[in-house]
C-alpha atoms as a PDB file:
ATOM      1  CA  UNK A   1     167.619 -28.075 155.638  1.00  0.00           C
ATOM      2  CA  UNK A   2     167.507 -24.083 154.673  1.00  0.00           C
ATOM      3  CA  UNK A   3     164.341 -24.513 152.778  1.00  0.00           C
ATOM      4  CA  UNK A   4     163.097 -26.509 156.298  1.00  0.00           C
ATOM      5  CA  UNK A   5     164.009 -23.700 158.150  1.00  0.00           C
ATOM      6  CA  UNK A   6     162.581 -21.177 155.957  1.00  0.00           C
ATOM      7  CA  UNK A   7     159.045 -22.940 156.068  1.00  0.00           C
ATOM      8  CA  UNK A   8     158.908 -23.166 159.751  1.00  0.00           C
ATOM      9  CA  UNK A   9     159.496 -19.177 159.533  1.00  0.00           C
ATOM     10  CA  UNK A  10     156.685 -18.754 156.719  1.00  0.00           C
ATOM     11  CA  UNK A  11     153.957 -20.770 158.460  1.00  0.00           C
ATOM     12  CA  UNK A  12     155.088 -19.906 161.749  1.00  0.00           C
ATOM     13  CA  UNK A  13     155.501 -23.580 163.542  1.00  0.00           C
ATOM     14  CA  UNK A  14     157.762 -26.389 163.824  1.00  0.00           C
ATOM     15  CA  UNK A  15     158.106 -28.408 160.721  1.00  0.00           C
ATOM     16  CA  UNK A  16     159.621 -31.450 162.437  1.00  0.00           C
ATOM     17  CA  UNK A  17     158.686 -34.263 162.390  1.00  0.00           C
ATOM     18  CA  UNK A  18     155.990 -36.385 159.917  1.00  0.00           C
ATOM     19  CA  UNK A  19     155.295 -32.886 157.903  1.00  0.00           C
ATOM     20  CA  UNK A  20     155.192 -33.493 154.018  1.00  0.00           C
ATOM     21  CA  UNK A  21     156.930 -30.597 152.844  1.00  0.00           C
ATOM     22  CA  UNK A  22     155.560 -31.768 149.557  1.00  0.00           C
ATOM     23  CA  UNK A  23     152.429 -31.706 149.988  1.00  0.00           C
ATOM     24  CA  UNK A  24     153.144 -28.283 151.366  1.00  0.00           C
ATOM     25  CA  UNK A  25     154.663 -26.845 148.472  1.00  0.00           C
ATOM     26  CA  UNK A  26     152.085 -28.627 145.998  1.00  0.00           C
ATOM     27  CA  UNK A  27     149.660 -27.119 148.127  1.00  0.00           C
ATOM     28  CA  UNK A  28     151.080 -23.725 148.102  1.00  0.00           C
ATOM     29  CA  UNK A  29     151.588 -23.736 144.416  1.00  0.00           C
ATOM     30  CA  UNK A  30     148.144 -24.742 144.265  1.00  0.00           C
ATOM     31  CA  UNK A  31     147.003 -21.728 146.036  1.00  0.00           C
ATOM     32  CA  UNK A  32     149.306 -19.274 144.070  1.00  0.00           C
ATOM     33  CA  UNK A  33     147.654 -20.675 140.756  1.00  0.00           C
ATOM     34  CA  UNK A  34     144.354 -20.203 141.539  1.00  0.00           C
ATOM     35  CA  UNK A  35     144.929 -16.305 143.389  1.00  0.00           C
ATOM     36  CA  UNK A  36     146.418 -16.097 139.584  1.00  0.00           C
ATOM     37  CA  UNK A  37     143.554 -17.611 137.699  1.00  0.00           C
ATOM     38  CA  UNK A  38     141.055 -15.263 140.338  1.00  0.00           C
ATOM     39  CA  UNK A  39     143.131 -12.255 139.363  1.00  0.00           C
ATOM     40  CA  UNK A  40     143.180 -12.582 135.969  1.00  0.00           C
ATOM     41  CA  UNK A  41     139.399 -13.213 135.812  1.00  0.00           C
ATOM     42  CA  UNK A  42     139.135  -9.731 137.906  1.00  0.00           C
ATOM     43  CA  UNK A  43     141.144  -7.872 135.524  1.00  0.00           C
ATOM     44  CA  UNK A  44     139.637  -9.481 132.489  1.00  0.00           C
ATOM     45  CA  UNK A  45     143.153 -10.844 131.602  1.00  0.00           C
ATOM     46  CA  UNK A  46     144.282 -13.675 129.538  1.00  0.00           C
ATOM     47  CA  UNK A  47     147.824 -15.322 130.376  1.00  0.00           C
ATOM     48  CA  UNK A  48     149.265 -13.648 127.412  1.00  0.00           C
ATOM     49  CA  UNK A  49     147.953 -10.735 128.386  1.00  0.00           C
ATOM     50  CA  UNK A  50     149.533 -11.299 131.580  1.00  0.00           C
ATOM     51  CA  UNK A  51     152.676 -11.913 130.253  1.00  0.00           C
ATOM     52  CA  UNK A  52     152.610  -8.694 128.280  1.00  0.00           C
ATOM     53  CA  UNK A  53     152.333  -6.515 131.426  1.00  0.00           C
ATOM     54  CA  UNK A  54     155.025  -8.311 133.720  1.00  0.00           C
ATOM     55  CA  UNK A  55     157.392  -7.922 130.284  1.00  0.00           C
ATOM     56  CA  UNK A  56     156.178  -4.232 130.101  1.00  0.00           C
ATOM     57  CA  UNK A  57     156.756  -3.676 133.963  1.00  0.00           C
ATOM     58  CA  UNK A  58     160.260  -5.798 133.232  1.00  0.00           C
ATOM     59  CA  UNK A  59     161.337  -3.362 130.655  1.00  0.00           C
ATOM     60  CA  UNK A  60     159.981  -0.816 132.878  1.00  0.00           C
ATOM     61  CA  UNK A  61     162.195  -1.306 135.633  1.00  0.00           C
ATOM     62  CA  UNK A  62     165.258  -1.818 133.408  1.00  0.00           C
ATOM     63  CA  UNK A  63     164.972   1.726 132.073  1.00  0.00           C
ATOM     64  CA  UNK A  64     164.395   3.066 135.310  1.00  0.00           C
ATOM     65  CA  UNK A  65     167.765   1.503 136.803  1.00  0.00           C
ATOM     66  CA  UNK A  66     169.138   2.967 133.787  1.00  0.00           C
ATOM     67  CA  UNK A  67     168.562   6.415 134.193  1.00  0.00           C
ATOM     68  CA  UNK A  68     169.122   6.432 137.571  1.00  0.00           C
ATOM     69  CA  UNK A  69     172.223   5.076 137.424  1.00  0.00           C
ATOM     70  CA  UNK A  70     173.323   7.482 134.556  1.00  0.00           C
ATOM     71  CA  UNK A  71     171.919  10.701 137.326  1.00  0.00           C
ATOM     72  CA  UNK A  72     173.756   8.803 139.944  1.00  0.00           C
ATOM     73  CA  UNK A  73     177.098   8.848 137.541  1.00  0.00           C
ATOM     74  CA  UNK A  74     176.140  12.768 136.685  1.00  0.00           C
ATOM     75  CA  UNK A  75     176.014  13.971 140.363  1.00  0.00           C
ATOM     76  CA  UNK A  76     179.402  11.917 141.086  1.00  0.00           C
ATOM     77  CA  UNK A  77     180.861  14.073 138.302  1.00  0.00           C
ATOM     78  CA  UNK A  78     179.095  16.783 139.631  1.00  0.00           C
ATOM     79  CA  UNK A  79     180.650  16.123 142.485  1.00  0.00           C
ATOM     80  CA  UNK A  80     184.148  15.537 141.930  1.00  0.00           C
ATOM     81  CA  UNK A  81     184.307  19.299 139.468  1.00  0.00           C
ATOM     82  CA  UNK A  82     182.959  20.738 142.625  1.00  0.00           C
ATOM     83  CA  UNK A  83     184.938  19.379 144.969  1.00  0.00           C
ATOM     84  CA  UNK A  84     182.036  18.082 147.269  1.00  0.00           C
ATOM     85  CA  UNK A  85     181.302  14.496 148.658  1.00  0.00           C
ATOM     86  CA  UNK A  86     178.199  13.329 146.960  1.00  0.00           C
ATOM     87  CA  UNK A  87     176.419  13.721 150.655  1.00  0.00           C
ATOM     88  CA  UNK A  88     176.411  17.230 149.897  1.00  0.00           C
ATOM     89  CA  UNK A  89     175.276  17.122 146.389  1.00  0.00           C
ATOM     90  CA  UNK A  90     172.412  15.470 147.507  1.00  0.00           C
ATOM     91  CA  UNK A  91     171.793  17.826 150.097  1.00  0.00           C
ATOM     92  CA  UNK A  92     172.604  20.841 147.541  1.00  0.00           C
ATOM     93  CA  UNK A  93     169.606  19.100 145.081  1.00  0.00           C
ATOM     94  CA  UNK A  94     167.216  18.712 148.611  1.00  0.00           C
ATOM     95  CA  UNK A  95     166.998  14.877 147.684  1.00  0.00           C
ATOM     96  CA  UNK A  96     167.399  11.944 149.769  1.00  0.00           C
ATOM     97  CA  UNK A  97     170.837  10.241 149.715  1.00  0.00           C
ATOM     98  CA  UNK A  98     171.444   6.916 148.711  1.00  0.00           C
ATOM     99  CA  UNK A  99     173.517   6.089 151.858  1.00  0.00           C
ATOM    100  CA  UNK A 100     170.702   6.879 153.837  1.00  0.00           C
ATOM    101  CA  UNK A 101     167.684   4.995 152.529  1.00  0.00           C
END
């Protein structure tokens, strides 16, 4: 029933009823395949070349959570030799708190 629910949302309607929810989803994957195949013809891509980005972009984002969690650890540090709340670290630094994204 979620998945019901969350298809009426995406295609905005009612899915009661005789709907073929999978026909829907073949259809849908369908269309996802071939917005692939049309991408990777724009780009000049093979699927292993492909594959080799979204790993790179993968890794990417791993190293980024990294070292953002080891500057988030730092200012807490920071924070507690200081004796400030990590609000006003971040305001010390001029850079957005977390809290407040």
């Amino acid at each position: 029933m979620v998945y019901k629910d969350h298809l009426d949302r995406r295609i905005g309607g009612n899915c009661s009823g005789d709907y073929d929810y999978d026909k829907h989803v073949d259809n849908k994957i369908e269309e996802l395949r071939s917005e692939y195949e049309a991408l990777c013809n724009e780009l000049e891509m093979d699927e292993k070349d492909a594959a080799r980005v979204f790993q790179r972009r993968i890794r990417l984002l791993h190293e980024f959570n990294d070292l953002k969690d080891t500057a988030t650890m730092l200012i807490g540090i920071y924070a507690q030799k200081t004796g400030k709340t990590l609000h006003q670290v971040y305001e010390d630094f001029n850079v957005d708190s977390p809290t407040t994204e």
